[in-house]
C-alpha atoms as a PDB file:
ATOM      1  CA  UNK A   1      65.893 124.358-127.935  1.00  0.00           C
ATOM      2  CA  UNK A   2      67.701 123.637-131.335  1.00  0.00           C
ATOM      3  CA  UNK A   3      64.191 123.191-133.314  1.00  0.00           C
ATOM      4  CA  UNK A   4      62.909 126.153-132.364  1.00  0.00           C
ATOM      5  CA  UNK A   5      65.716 127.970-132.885  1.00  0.00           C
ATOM      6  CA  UNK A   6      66.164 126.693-136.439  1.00  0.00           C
ATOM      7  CA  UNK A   7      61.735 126.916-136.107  1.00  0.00           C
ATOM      8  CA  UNK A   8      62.355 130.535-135.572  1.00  0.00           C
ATOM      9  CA  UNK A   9      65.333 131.015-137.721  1.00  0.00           C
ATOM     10  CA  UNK A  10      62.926 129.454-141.010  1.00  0.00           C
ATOM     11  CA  UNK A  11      59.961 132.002-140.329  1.00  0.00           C
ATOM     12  CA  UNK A  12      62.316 134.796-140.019  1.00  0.00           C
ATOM     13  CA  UNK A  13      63.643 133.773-143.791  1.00  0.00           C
ATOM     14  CA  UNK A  14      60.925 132.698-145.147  1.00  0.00           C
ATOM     15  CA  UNK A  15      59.092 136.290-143.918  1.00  0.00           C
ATOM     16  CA  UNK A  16      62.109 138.046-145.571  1.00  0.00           C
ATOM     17  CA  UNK A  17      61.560 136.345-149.088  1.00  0.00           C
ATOM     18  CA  UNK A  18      57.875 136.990-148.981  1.00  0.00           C
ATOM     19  CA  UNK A  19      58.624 140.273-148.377  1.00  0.00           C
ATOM     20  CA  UNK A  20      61.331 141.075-151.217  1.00  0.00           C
ATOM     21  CA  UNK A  21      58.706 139.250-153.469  1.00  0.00           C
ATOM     22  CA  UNK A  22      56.307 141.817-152.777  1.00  0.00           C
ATOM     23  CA  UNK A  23      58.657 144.985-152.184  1.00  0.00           C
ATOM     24  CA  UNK A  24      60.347 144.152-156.020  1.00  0.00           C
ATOM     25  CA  UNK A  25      56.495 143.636-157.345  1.00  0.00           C
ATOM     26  CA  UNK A  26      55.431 147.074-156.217  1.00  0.00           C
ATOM     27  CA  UNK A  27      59.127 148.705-157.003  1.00  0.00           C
ATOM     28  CA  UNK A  28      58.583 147.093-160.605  1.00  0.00           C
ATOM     29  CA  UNK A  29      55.022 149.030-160.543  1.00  0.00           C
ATOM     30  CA  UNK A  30      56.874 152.420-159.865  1.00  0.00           C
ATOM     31  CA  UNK A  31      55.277 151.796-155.992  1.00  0.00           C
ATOM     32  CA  UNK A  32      58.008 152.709-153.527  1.00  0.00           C
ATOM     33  CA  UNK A  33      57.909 151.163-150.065  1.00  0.00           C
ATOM     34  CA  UNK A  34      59.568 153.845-147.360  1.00  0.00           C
ATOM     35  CA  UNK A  35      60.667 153.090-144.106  1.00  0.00           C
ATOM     36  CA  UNK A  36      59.314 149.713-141.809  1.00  0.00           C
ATOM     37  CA  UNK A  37      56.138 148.055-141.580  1.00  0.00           C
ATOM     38  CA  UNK A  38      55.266 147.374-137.728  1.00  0.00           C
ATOM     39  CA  UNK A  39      53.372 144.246-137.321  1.00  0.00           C
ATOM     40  CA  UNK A  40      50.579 144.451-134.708  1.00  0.00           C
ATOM     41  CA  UNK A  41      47.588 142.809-133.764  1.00  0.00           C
ATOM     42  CA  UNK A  42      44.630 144.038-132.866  1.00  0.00           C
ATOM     43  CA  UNK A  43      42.974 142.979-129.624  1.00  0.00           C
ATOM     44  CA  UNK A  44      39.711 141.580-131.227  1.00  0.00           C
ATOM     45  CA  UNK A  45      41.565 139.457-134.521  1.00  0.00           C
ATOM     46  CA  UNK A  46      41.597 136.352-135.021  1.00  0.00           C
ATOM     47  CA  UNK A  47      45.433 135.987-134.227  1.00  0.00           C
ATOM     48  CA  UNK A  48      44.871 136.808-130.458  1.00  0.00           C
ATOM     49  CA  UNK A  49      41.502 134.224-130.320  1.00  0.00           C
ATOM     50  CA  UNK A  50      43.569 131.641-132.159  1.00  0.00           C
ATOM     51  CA  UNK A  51      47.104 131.991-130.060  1.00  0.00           C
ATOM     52  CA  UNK A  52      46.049 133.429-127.005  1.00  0.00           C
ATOM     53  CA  UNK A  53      49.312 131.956-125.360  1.00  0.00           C
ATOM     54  CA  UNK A  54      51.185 134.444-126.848  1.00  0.00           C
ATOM     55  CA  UNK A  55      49.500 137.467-125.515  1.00  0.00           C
ATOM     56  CA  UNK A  56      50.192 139.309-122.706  1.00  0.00           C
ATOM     57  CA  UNK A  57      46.253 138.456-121.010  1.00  0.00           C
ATOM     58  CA  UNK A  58      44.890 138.252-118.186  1.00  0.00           C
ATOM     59  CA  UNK A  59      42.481 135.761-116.053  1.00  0.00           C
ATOM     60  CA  UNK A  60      39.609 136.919-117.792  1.00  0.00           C
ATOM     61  CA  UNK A  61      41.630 137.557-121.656  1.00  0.00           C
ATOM     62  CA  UNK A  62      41.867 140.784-121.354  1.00  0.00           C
ATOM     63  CA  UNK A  63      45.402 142.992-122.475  1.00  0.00           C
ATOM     64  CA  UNK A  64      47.855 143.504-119.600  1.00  0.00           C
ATOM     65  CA  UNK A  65      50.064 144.874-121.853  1.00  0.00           C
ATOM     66  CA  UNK A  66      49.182 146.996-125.068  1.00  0.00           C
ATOM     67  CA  UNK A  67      51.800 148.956-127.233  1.00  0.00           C
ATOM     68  CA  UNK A  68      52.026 153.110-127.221  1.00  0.00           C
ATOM     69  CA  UNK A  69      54.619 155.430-126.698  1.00  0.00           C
ATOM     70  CA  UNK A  70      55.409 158.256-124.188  1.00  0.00           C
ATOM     71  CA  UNK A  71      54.904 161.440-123.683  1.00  0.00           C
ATOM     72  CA  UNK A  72      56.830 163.806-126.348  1.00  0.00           C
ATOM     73  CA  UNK A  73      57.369 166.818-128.363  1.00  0.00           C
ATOM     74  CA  UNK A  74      54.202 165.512-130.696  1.00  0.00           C
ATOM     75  CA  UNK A  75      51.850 164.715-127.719  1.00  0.00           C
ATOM     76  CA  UNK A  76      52.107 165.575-124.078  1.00  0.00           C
ATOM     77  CA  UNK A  77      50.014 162.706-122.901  1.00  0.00           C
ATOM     78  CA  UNK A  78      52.338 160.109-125.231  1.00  0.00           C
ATOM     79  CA  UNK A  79      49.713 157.466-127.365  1.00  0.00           C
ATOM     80  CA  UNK A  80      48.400 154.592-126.025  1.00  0.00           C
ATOM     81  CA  UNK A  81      47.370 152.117-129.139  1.00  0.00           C
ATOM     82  CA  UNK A  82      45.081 149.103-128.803  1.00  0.00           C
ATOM     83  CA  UNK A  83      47.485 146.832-130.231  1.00  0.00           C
ATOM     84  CA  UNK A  84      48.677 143.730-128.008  1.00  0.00           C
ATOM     85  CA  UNK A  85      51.770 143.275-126.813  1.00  0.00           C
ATOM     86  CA  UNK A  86      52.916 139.524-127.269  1.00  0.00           C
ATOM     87  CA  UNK A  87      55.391 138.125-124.348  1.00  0.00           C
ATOM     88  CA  UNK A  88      58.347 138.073-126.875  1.00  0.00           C
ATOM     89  CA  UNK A  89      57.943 141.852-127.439  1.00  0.00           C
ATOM     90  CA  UNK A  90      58.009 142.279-123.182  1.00  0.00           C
ATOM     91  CA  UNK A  91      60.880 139.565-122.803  1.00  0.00           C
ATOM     92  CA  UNK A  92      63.260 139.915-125.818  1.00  0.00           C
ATOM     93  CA  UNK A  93      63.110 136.263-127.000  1.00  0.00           C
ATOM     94  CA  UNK A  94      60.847 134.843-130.029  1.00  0.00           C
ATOM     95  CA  UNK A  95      57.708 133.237-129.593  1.00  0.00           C
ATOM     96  CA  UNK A  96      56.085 131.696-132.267  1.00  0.00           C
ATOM     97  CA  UNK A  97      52.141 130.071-131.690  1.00  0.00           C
ATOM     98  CA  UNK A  98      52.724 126.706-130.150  1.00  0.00           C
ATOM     99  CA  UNK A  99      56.517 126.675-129.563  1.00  0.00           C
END
């Protein structure tokens, strides 16, 4: 449990370096970067055919669980978005492909 908490704990810094490096080289380009950047997947990428494990699929590798948002001011049907859910989004605990 230690490795892949210190597993997890290394791609979580090493993603925030990566990103200052390229946040600073578009601030230094007069290119501001507002608010967060939401990592999805789509369904049909090579992320979900290479680390299927991850994915909340069915039987048959199809989504059981895709991201969206309810119904609100904006839309009174809410948004449903064909982007994958992965089973650390559904379960509140990191997975990383092959841990």
């Amino acid at each position: 449990m230690l490795g892949r908490h210190r597993k997890e704990k290394l791609g979580q810094y090493l993603f925030f370096e990566q990103w200052k490096e390229i946040k600073d080289y578009c601030n230094n380009r007069g290119i501001q970067i507002v608010g967060d950047i939401p990592i999805y997947v789509s369904f049909d990428s090579a992320d979900v055919w290479a680390h299927r494990e991850i994915f909340k699929l069915d039987g048959e590798q199809r989504p059981i669980a895709v991201a969206g948002v309810p119904p609100d001011y904006f839309s009174s049907n809410g948004q449903l978005w064909v982007i994958l859910c992965t089973i650390g989004m559904l379960s509140g605990r990191p997975v990383t492909p092959g841990g």
